[in-house]
N, C-alpha and C. Protein backbone atom coordinates (compact mmCIF):
# COMPACT_ATOMS: atom_id res chain seq x y z
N UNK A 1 -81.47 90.31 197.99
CA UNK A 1 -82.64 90.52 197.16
C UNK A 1 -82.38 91.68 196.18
N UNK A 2 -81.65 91.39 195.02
CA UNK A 2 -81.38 92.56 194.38
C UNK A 2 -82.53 92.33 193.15
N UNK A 3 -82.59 93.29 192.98
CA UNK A 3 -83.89 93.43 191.29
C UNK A 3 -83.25 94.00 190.41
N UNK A 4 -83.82 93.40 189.40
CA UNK A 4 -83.33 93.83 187.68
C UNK A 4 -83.97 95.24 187.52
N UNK A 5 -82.98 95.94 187.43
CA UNK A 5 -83.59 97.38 186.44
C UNK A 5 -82.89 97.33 185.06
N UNK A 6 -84.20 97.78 183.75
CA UNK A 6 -83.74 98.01 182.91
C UNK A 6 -83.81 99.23 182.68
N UNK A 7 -82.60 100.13 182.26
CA UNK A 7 -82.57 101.62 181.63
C UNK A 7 -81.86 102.06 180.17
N UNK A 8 -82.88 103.43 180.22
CA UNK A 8 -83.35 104.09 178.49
C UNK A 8 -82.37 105.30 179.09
N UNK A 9 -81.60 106.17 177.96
CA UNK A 9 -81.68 107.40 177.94
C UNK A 9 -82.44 107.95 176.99
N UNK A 10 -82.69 108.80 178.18
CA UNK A 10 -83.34 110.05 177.41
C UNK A 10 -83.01 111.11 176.48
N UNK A 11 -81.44 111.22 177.02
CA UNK A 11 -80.99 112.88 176.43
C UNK A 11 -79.37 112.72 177.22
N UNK A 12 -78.74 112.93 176.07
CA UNK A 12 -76.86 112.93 176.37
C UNK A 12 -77.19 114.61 175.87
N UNK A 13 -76.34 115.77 176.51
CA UNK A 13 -75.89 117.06 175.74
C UNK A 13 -74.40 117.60 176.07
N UNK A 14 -73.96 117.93 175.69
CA UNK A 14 -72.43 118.22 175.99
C UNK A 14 -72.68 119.82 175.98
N UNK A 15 -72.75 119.81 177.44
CA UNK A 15 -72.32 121.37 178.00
C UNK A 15 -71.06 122.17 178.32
N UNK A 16 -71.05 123.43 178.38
CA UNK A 16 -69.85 124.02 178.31
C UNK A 16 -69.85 124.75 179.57
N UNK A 17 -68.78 124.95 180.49
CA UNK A 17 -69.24 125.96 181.72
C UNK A 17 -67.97 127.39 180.98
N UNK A 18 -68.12 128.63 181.07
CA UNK A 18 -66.82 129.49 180.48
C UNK A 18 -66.68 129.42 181.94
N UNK A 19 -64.88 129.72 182.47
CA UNK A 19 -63.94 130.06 183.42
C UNK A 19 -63.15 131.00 182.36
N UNK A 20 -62.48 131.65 183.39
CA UNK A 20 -61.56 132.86 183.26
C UNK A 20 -60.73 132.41 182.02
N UNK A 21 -60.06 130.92 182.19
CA UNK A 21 -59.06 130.51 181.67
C UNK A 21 -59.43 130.08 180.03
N UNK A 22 -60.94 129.87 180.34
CA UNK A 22 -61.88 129.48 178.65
C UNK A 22 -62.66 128.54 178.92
N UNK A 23 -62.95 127.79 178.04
CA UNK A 23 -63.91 126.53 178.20
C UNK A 23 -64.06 125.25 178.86
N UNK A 24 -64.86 124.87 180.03
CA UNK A 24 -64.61 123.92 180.32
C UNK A 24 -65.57 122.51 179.86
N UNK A 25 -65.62 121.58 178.86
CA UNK A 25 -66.91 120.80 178.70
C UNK A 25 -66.74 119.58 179.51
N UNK A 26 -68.21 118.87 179.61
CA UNK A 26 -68.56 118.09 179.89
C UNK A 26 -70.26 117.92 179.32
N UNK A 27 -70.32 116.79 179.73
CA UNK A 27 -71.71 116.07 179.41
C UNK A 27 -72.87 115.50 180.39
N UNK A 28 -73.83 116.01 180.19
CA UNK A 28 -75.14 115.61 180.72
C UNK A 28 -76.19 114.27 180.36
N UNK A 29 -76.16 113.82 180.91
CA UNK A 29 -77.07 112.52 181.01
C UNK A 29 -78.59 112.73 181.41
N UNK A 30 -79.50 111.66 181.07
CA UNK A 30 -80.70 112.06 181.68
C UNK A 30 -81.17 110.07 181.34
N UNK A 31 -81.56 109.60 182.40
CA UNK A 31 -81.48 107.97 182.75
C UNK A 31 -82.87 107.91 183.26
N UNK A 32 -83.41 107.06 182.76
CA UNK A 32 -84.81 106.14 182.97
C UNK A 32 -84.89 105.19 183.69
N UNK A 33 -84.84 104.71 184.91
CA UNK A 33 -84.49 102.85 184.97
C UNK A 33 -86.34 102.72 185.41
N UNK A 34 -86.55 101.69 185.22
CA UNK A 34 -87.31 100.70 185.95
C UNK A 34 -87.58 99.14 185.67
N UNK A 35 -88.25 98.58 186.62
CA UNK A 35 -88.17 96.92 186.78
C UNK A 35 -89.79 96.52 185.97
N UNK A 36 -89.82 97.22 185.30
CA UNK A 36 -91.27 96.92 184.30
C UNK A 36 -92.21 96.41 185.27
N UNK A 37 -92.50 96.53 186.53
CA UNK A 37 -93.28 96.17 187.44
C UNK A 37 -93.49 97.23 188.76
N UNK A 38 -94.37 98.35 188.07
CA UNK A 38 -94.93 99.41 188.81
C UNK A 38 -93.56 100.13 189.95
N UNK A 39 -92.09 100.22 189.54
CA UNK A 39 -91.16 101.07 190.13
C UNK A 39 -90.45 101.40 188.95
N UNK A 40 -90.12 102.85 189.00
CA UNK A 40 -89.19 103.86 188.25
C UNK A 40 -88.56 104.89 188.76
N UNK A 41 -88.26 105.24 188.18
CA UNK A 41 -86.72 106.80 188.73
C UNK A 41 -86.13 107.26 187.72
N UNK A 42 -86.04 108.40 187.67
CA UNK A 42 -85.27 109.05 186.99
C UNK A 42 -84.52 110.00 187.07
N UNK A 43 -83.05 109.66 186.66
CA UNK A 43 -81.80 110.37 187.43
C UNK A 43 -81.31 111.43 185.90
N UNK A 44 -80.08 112.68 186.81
CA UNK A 44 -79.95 113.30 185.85
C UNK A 44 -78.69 113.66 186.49
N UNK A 45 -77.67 113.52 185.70
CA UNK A 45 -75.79 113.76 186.10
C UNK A 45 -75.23 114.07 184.64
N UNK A 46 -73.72 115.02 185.05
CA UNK A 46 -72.88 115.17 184.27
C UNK A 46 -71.55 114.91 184.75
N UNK A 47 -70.64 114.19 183.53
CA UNK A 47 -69.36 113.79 184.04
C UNK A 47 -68.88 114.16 182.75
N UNK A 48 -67.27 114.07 183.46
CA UNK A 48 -66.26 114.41 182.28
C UNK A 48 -66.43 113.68 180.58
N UNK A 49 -67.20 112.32 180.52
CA UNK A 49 -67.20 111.67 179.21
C UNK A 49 -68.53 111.34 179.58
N UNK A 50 -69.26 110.38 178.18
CA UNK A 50 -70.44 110.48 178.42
C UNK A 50 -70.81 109.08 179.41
N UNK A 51 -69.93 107.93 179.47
CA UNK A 51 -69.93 106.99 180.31
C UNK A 51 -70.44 107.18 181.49
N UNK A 52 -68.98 108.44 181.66
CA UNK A 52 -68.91 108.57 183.52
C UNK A 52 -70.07 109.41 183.76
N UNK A 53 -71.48 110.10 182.97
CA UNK A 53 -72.25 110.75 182.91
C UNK A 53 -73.27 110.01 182.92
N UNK A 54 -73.41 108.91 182.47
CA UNK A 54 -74.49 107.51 182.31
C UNK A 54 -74.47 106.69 183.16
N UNK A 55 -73.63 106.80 184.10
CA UNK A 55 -72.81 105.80 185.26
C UNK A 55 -73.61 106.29 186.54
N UNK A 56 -73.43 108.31 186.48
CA UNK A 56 -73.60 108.58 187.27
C UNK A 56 -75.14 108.86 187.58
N UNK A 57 -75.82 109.06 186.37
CA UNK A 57 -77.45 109.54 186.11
C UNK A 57 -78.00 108.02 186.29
N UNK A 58 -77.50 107.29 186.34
CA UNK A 58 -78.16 105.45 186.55
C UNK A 58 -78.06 105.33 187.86
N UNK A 59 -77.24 106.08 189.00
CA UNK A 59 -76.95 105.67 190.07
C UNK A 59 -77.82 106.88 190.75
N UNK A 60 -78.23 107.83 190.58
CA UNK A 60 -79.32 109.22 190.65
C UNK A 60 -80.54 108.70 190.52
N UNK A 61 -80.72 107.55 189.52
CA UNK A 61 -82.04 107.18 189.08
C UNK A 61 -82.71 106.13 190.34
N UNK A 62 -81.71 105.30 190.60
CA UNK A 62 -81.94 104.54 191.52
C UNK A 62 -82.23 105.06 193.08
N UNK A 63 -81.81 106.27 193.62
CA UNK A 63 -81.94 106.73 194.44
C UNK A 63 -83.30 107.36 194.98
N UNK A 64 -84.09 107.60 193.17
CA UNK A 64 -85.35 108.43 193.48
C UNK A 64 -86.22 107.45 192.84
N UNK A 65 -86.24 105.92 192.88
CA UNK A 65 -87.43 105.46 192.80
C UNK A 65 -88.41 105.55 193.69
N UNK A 66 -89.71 105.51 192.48
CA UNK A 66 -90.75 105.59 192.79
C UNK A 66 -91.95 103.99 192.58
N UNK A 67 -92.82 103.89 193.56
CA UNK A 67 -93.22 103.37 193.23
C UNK A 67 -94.98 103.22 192.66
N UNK A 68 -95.21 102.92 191.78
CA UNK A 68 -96.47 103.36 190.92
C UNK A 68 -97.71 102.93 191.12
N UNK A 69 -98.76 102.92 191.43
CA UNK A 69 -100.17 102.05 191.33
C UNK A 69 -100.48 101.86 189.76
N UNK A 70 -100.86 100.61 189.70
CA UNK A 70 -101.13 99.94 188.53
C UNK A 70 -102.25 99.01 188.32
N UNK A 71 -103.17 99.82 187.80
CA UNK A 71 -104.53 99.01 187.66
C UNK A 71 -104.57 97.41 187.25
N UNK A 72 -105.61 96.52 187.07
CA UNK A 72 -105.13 95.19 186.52
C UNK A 72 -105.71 94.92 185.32
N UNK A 73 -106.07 96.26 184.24
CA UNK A 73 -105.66 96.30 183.14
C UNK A 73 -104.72 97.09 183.08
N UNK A 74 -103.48 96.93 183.50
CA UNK A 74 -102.20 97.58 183.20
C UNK A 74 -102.32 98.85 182.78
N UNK A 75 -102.71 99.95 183.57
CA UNK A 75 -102.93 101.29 183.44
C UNK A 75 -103.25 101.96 184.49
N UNK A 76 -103.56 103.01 184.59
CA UNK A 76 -103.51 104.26 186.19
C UNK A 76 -104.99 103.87 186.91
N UNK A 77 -104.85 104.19 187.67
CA UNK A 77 -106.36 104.68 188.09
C UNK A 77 -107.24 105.80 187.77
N UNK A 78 -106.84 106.67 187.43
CA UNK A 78 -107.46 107.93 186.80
C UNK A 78 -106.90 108.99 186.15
N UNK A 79 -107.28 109.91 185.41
CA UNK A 79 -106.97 110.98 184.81
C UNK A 79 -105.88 111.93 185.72
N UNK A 80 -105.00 112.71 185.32
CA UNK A 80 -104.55 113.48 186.02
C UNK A 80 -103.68 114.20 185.10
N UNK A 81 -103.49 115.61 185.73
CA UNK A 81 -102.52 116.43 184.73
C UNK A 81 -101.60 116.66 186.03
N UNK A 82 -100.19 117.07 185.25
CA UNK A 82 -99.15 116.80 186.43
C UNK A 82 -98.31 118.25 185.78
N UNK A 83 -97.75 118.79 186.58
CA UNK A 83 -97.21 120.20 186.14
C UNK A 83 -95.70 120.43 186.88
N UNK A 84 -94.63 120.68 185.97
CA UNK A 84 -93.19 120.36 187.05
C UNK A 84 -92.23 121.49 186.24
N UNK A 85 -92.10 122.55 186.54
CA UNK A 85 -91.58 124.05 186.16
C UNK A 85 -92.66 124.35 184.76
N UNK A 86 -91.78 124.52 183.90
CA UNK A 86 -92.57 124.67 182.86
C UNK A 86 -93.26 123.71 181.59
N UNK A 87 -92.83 122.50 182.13
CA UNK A 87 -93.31 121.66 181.52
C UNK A 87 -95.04 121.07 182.24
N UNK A 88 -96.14 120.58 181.53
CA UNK A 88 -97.31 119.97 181.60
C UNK A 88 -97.61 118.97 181.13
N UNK A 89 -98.27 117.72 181.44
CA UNK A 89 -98.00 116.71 181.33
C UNK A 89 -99.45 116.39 181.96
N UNK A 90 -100.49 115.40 180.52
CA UNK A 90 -101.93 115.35 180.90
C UNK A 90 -101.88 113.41 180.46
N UNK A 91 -102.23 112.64 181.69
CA UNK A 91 -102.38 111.46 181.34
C UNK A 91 -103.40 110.89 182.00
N UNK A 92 -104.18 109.86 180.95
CA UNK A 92 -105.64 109.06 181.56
C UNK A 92 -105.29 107.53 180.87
N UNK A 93 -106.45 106.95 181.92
CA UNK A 93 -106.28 105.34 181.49
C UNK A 93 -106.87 105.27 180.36
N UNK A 94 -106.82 103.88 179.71
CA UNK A 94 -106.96 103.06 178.34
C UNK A 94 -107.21 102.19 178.53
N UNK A 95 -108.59 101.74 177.91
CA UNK A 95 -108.91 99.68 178.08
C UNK A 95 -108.17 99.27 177.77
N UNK A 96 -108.23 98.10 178.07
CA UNK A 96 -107.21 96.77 177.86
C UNK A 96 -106.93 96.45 176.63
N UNK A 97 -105.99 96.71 175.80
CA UNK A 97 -105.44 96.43 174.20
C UNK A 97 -105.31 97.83 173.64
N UNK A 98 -105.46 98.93 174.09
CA UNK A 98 -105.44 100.04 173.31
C UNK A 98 -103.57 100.13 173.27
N UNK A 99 -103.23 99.60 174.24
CA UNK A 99 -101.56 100.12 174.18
C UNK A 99 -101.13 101.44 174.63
N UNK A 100 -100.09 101.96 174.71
CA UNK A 100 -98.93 102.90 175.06
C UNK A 100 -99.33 104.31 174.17
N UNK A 101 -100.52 105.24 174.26
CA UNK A 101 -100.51 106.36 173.12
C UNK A 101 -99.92 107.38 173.95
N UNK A 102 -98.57 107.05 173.93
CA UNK A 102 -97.69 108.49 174.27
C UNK A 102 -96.25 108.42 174.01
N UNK A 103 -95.99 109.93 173.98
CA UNK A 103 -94.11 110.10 173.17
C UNK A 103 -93.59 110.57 173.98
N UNK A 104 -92.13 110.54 173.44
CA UNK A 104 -90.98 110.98 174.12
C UNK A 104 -90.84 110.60 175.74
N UNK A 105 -90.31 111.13 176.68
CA UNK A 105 -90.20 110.58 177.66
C UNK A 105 -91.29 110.10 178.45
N UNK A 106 -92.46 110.31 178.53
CA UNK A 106 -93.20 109.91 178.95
C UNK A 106 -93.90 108.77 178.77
N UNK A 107 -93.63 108.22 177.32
CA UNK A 107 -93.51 106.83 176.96
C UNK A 107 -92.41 106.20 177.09
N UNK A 108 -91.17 106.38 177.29
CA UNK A 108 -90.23 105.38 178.11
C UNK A 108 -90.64 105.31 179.70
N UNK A 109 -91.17 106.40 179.90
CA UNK A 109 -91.03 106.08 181.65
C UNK A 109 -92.22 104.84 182.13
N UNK A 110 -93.69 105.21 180.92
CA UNK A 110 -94.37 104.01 181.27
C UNK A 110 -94.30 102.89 181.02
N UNK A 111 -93.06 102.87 179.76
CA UNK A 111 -92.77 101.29 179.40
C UNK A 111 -92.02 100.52 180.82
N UNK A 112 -91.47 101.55 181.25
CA UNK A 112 -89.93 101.01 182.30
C UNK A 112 -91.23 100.68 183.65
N UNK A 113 -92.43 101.40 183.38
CA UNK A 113 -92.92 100.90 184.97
C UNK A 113 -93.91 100.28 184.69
N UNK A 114 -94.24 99.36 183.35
CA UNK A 114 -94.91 97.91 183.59
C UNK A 114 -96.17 98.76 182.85
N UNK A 115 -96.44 100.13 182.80
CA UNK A 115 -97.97 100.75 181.99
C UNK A 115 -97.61 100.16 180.48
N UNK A 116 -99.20 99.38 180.81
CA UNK A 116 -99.22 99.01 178.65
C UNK A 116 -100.40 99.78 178.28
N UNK A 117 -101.11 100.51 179.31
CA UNK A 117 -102.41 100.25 178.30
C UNK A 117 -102.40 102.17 179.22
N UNK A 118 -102.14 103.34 178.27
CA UNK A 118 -102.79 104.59 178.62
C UNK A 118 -102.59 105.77 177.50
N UNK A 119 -102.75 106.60 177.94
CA UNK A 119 -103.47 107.71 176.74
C UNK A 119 -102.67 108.80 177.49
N UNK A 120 -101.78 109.67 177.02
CA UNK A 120 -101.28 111.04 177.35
C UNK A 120 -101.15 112.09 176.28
N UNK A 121 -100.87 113.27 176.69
CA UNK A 121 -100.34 114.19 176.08
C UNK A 121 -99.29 115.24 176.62
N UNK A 122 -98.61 115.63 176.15
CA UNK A 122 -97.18 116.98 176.55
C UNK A 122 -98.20 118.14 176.18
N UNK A 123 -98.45 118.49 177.28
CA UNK A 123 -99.28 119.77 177.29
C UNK A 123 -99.18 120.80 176.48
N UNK A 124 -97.32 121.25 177.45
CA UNK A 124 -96.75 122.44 177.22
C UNK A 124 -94.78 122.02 177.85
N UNK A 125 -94.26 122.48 177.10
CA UNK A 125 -92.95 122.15 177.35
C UNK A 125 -91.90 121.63 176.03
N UNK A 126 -90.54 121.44 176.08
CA UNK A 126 -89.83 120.82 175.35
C UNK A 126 -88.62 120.22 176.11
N UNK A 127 -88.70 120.68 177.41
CA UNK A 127 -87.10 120.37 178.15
C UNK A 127 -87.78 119.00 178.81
N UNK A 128 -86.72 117.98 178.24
CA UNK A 128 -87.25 116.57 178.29
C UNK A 128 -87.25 116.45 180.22
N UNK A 129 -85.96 117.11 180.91
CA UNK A 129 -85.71 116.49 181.94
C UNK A 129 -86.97 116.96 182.61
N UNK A 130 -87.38 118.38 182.39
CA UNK A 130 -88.96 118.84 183.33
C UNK A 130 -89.56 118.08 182.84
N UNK A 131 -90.21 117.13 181.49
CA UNK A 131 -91.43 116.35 180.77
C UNK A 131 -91.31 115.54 182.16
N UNK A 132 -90.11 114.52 181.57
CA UNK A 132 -89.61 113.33 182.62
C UNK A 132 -90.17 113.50 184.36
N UNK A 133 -89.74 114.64 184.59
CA UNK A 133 -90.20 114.68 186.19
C UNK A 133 -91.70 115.06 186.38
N UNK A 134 -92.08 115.86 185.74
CA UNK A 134 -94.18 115.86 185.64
C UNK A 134 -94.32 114.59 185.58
N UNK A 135 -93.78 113.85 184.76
CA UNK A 135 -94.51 112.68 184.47
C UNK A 135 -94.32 111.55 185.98
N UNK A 136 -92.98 111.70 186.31
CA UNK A 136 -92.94 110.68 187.73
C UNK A 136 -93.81 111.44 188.86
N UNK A 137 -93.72 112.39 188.59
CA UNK A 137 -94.88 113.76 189.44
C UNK A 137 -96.17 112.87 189.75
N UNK A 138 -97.13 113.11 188.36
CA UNK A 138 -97.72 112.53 188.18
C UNK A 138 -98.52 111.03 188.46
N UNK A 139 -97.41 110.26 187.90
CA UNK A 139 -97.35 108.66 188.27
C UNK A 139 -97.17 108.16 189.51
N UNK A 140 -96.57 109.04 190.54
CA UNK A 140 -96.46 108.74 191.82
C UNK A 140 -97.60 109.43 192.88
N UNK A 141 -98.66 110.19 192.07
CA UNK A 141 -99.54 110.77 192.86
C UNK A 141 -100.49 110.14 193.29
N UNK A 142 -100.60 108.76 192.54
CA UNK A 142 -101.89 107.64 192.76
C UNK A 142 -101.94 107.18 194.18
């Protein structure tokens, strides 16, 4: 019984660690998956290229699914603000046809888990990977 996940990135960055000897880089991933039917996860890895970094944040993602309550107008059950270091993250339901009013990661994560119909906002924050985790914070609190 295997299931289809489809996954988004969020955010590739090519980090540097200094050692004695000088620079060492590599790259950071940040992976979305879900089965557009109320389960998501979101993983976060770095590998030597950005592949082996996308390989590995897809296989992270899968480990921390979650699974979502989903009204049957395709939206939450209620209001909630979700808070995950310094990022804030405020989302409520939407009748039926209003659609997806939200950005950046928090609108891939509800596309990937089947939400069509809700209303958010990014409180406070810019570091996508804290947005990303308020938001599964959040979505998994129902």
């Amino acid at each position: 019984m295997t299931e289809e996940f489809d996954s988004k990135v969020i955010e590739i960055k090519r980090v540097t660690r200094v050692t004695e000897g000088g620079k060492r880089l590599s790259f950071r991933a940040v992976v979305v998956i879900g089965d557009r039917n109320s389960q998501v996860g979101v993983g976060v890895a770095k590998g030597a290229d950005v592949s082996m970094a996308i390989n590995k944040a897809t296989h992270k993602a899968k480990q921390s699914l979650v699974k979502i309550s989903i009204t049957k107008n395709l939206s939450i059950p209620y209001e909630i603000l979700a808070k995950y270091g310094s990022a804030e993250v405020f989302i409520k339901p939407a009748i039926l046809g209003k659609g997806l009013v939200a950005g950046g990661p928090v609108r891939i994560i509800c596309e990937l888990a089947g939400i069509k119909n809700i209303i958010s906002k990014i409180i406070r924050g810019k570091n996508k990977i804290n947005i990303a985790r308020a938001t599964i914070k959040a979505l998994s609190s129902f």
